[in-house]
N, C-alpha and C. Protein backbone atom coordinates (compact mmCIF):
# COMPACT_ATOMS: atom_id res chain seq x y z
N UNK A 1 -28.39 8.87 -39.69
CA UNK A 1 -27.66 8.91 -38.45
C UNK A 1 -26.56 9.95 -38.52
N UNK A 2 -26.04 9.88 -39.24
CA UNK A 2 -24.62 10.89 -39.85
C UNK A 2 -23.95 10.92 -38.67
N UNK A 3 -23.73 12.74 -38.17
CA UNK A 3 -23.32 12.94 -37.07
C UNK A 3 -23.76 12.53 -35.56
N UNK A 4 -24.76 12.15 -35.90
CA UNK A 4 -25.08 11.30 -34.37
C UNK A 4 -24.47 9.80 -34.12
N UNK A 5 -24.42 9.54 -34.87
CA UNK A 5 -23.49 8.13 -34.45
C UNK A 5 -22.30 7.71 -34.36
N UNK A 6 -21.65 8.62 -33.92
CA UNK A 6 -20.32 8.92 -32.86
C UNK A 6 -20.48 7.85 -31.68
N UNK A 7 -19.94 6.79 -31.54
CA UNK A 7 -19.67 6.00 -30.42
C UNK A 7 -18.48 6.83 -29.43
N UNK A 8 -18.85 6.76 -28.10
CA UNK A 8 -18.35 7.28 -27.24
C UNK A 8 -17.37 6.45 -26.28
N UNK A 9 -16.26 5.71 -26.39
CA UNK A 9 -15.80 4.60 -25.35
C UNK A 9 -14.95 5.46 -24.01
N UNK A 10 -15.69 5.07 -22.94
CA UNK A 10 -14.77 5.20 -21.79
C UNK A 10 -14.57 4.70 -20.73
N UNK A 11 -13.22 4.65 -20.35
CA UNK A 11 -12.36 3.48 -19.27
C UNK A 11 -13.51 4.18 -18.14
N UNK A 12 -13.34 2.79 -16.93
CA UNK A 12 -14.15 2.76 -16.28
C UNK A 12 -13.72 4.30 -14.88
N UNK A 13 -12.25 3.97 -15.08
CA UNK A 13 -11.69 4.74 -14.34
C UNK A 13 -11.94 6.06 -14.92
N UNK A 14 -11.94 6.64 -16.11
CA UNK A 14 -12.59 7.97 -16.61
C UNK A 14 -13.86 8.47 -16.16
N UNK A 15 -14.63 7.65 -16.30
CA UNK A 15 -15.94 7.73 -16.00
C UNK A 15 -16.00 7.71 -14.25
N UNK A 16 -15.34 7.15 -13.71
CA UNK A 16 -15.02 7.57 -11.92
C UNK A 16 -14.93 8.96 -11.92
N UNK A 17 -13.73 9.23 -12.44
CA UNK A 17 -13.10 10.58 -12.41
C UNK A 17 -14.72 11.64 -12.79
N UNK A 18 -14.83 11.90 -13.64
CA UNK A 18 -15.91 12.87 -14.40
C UNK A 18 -17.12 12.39 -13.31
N UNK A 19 -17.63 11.19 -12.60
CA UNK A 19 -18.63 11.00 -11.14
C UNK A 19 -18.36 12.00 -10.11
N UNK A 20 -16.96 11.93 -9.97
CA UNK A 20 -16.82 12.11 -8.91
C UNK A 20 -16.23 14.09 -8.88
N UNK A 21 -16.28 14.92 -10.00
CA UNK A 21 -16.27 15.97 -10.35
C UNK A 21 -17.49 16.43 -10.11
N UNK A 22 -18.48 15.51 -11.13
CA UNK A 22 -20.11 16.19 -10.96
C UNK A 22 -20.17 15.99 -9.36
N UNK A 23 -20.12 15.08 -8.67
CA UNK A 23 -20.85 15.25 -7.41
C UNK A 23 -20.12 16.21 -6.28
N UNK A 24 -18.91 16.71 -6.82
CA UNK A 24 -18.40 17.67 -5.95
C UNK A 24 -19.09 19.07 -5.87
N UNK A 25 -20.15 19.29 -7.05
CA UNK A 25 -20.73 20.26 -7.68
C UNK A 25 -21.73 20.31 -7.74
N UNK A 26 -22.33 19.45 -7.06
CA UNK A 26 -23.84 19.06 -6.86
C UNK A 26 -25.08 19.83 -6.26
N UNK A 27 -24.45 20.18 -4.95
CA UNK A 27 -25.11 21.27 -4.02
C UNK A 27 -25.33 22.59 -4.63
N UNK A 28 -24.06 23.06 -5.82
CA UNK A 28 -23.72 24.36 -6.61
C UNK A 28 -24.84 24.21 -7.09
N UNK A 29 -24.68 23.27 -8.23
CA UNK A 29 -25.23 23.13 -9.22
C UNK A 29 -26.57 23.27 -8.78
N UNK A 30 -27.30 22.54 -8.28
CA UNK A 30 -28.60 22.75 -7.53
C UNK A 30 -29.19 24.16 -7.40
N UNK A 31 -28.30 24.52 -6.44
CA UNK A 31 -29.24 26.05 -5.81
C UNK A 31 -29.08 27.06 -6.81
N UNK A 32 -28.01 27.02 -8.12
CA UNK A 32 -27.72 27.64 -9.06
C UNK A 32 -29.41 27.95 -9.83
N UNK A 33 -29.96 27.20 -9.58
CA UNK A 33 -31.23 26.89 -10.78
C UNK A 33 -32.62 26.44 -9.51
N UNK A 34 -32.25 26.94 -8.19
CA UNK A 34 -33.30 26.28 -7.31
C UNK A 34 -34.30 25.23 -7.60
N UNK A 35 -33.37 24.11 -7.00
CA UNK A 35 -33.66 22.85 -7.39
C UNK A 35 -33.46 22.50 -5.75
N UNK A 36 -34.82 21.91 -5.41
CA UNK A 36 -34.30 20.93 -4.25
C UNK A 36 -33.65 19.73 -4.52
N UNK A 37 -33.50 18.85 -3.65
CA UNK A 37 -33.14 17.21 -3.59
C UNK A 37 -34.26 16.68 -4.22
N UNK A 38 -35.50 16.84 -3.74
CA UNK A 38 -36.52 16.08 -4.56
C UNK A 38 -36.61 16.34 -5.81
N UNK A 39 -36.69 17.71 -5.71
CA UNK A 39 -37.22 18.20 -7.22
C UNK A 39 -36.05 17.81 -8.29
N UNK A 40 -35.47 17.85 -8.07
CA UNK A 40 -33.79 17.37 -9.20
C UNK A 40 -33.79 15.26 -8.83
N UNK A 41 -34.00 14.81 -7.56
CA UNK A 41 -34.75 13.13 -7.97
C UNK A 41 -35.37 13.05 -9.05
N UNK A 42 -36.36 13.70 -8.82
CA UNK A 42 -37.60 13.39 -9.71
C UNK A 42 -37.81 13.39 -11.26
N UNK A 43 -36.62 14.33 -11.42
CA UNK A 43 -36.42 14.73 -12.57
C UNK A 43 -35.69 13.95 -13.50
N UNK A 44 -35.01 13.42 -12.49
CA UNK A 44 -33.73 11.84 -12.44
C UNK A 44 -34.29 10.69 -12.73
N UNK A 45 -35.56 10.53 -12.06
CA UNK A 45 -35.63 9.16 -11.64
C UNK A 45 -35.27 8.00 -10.78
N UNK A 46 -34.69 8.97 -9.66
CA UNK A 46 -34.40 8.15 -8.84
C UNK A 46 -34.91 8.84 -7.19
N UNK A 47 -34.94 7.96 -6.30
CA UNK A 47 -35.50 8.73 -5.15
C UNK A 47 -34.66 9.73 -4.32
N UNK A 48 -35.12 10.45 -3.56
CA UNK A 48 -34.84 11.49 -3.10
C UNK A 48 -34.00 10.91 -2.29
N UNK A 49 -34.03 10.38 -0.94
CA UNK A 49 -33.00 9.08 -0.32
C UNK A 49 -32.00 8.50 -0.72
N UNK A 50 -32.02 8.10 -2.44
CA UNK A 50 -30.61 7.80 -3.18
C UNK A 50 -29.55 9.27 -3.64
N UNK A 51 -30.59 9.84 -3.59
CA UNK A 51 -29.67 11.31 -4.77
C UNK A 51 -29.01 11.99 -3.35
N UNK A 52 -29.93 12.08 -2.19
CA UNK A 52 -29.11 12.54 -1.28
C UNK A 52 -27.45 11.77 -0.68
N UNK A 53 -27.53 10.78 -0.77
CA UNK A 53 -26.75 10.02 -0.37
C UNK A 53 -25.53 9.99 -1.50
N UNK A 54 -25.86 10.35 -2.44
CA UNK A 54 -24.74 10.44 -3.63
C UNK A 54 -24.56 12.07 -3.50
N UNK A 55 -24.98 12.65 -3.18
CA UNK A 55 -24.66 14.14 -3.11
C UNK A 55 -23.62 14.36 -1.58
N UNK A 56 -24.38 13.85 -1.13
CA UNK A 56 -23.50 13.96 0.32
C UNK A 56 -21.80 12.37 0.26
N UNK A 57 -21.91 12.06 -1.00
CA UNK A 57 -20.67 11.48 -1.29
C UNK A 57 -21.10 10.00 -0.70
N UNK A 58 -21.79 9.89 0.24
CA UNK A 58 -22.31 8.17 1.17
C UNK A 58 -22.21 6.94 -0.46
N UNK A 59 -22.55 7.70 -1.17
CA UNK A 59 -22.84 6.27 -1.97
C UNK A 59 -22.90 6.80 -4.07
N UNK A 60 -21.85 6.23 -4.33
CA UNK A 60 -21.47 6.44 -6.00
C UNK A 60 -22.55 6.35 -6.69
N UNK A 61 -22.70 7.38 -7.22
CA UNK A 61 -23.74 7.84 -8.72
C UNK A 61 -23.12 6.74 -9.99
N UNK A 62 -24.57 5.91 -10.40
CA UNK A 62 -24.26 5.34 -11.57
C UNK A 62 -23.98 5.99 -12.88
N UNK A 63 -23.64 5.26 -13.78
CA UNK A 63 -22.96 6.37 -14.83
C UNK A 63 -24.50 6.72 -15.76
N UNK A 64 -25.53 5.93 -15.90
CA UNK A 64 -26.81 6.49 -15.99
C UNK A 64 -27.17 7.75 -14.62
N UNK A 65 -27.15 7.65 -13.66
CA UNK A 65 -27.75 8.33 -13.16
C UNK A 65 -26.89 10.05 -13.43
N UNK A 66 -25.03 9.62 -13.69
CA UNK A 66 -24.56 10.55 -14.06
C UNK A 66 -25.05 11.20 -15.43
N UNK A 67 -24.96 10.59 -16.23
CA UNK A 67 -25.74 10.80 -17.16
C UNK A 67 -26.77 11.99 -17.21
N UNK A 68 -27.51 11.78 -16.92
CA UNK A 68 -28.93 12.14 -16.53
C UNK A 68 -28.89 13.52 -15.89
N UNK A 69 -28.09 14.02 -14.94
CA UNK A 69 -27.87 14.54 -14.20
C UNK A 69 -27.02 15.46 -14.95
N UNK A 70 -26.04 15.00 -16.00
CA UNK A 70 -25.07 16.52 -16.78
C UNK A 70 -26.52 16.85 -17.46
N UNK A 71 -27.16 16.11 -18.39
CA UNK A 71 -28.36 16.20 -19.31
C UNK A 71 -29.24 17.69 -18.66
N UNK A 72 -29.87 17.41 -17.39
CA UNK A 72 -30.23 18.65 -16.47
C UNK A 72 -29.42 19.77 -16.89
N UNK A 73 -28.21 19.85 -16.30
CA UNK A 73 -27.03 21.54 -15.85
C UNK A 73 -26.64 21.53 -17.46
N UNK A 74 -26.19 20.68 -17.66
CA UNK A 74 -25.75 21.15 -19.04
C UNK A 74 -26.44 22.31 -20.60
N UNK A 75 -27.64 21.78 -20.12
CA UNK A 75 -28.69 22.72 -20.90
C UNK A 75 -29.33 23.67 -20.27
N UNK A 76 -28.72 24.15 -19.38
CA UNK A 76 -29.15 25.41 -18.56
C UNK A 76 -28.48 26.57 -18.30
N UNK A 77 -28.80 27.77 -18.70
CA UNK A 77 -28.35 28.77 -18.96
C UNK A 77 -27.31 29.12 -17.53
N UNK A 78 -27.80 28.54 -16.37
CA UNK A 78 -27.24 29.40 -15.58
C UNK A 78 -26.27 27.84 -14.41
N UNK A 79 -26.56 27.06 -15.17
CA UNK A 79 -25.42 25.98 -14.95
C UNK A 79 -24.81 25.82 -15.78
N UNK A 80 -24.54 25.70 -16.96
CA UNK A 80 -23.64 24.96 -18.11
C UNK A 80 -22.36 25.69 -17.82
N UNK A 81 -21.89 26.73 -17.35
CA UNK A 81 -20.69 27.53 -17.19
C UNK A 81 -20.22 26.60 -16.05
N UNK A 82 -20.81 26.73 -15.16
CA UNK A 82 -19.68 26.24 -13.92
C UNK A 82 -19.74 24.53 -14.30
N UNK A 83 -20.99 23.94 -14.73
CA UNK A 83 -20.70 22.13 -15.32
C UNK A 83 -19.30 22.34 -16.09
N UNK A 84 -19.40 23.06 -17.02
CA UNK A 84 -17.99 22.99 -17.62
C UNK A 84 -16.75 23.07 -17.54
N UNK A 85 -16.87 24.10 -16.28
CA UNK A 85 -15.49 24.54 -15.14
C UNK A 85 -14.97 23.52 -14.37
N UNK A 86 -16.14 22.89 -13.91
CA UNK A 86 -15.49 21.93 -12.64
C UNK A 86 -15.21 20.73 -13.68
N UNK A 87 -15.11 20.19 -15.07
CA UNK A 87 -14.35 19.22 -15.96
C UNK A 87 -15.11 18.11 -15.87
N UNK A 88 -16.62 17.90 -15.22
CA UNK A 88 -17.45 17.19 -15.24
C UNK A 88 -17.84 16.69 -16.53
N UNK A 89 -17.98 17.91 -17.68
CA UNK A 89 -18.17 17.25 -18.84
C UNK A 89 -17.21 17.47 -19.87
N UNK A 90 -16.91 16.26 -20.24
CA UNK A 90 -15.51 16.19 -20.85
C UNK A 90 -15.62 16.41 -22.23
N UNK A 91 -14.95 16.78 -23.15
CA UNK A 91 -14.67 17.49 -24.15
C UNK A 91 -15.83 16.21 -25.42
N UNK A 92 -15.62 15.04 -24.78
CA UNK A 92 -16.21 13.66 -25.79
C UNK A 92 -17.84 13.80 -25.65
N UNK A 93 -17.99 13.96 -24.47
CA UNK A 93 -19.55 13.93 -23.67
C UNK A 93 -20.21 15.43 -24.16
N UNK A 94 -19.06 16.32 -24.06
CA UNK A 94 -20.06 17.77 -24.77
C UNK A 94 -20.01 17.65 -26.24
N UNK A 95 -19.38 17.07 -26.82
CA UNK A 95 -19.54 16.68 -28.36
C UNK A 95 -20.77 15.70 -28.68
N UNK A 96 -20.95 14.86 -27.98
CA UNK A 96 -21.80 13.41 -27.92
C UNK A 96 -23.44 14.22 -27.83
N UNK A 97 -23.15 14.97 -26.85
CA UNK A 97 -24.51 15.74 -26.07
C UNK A 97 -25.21 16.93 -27.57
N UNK A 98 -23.70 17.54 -27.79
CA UNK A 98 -24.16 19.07 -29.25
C UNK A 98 -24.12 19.93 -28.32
N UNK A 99 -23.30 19.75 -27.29
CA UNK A 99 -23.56 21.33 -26.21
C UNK A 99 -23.02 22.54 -26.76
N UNK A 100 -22.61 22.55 -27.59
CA UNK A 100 -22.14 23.71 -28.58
C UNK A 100 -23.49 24.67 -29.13
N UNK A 101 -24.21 23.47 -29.56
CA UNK A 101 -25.50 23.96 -30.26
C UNK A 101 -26.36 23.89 -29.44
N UNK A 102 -26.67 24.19 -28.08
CA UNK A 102 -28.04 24.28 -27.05
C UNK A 102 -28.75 25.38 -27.73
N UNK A 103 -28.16 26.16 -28.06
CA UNK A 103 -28.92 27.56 -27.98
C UNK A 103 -29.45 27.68 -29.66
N UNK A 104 -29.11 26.92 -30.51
CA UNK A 104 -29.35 27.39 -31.63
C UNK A 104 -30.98 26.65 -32.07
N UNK A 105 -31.34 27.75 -33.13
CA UNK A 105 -32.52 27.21 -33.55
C UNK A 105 -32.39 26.55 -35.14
N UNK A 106 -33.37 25.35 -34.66
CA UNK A 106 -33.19 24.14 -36.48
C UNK A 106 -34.57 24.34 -37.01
C-alpha cells in the first residue's frame, strides 16, 4: 500500500466549498475537451437530466459524483490547468489523485 494509503478527511463544509467551485466550471470545463451533457453523464454514471441540473446549479452534485467528475478534467491535458485555477482541486485531493505524476511513465 505504502504511498497510497493516505486517508483523506474532509469537513462536510469543505467538500461544499470545492462542489460548488467545480460546478461553477462546468460548462468551461466541458467545451474545453468537447464534451456534451450526455457524453460527460455517461462517462459519470449518472443521467443526462441529473448532470444537467447540477450544472445549471438546480440541484447539488454528490461528493461521488464530484469525485468522478475532477477524475475526468483532472487527467486531461487541456483541462487540468483551469481544474486547478478555479481551487476545485485542493492541494489533499491532487495529492490523493498523483496529479503531479499524470504524465509520467512506470
Amino acid at each position: 500500500m505504502g504511498e497510497y494509503s493516505k486517508n483523506v478527511t474532509m469537513s462536510d463544509s469543505d467538500k461544499d466549498k470545492l462542489i460548488g467551485l467545480l460546478t461553477e466550471e462546468l460548462p468551461v470545463l466541458r467545451a474545453k475537451i468537447g464534451l456534451s451533457q450526455e457524453d460527460l453523464s455517461n462517462i459519470i454514471g449518472i443521467s443526462r437530466q441529473t448532470y444537467s441540473t447540477i450544472e445549471t446549479g438546480k440541484r447539488k452534485m454528490s461528493w461521488n459524483t464530484f469525485l468522478s467528475i475532477i477524475l475526468v478534467f483532472a487527467f486531461n491535458e487541456k483541462t487540468s490547468t483551469i481544474l486547478e485555477a478555479s481551487g476545485a482541486l485542493s492541494p489533499e485531493l491532487k495529492e490523493v489523485f498523483n496529479v503531479d505524476r499524470r504524465n509520467e511513465r512506470t
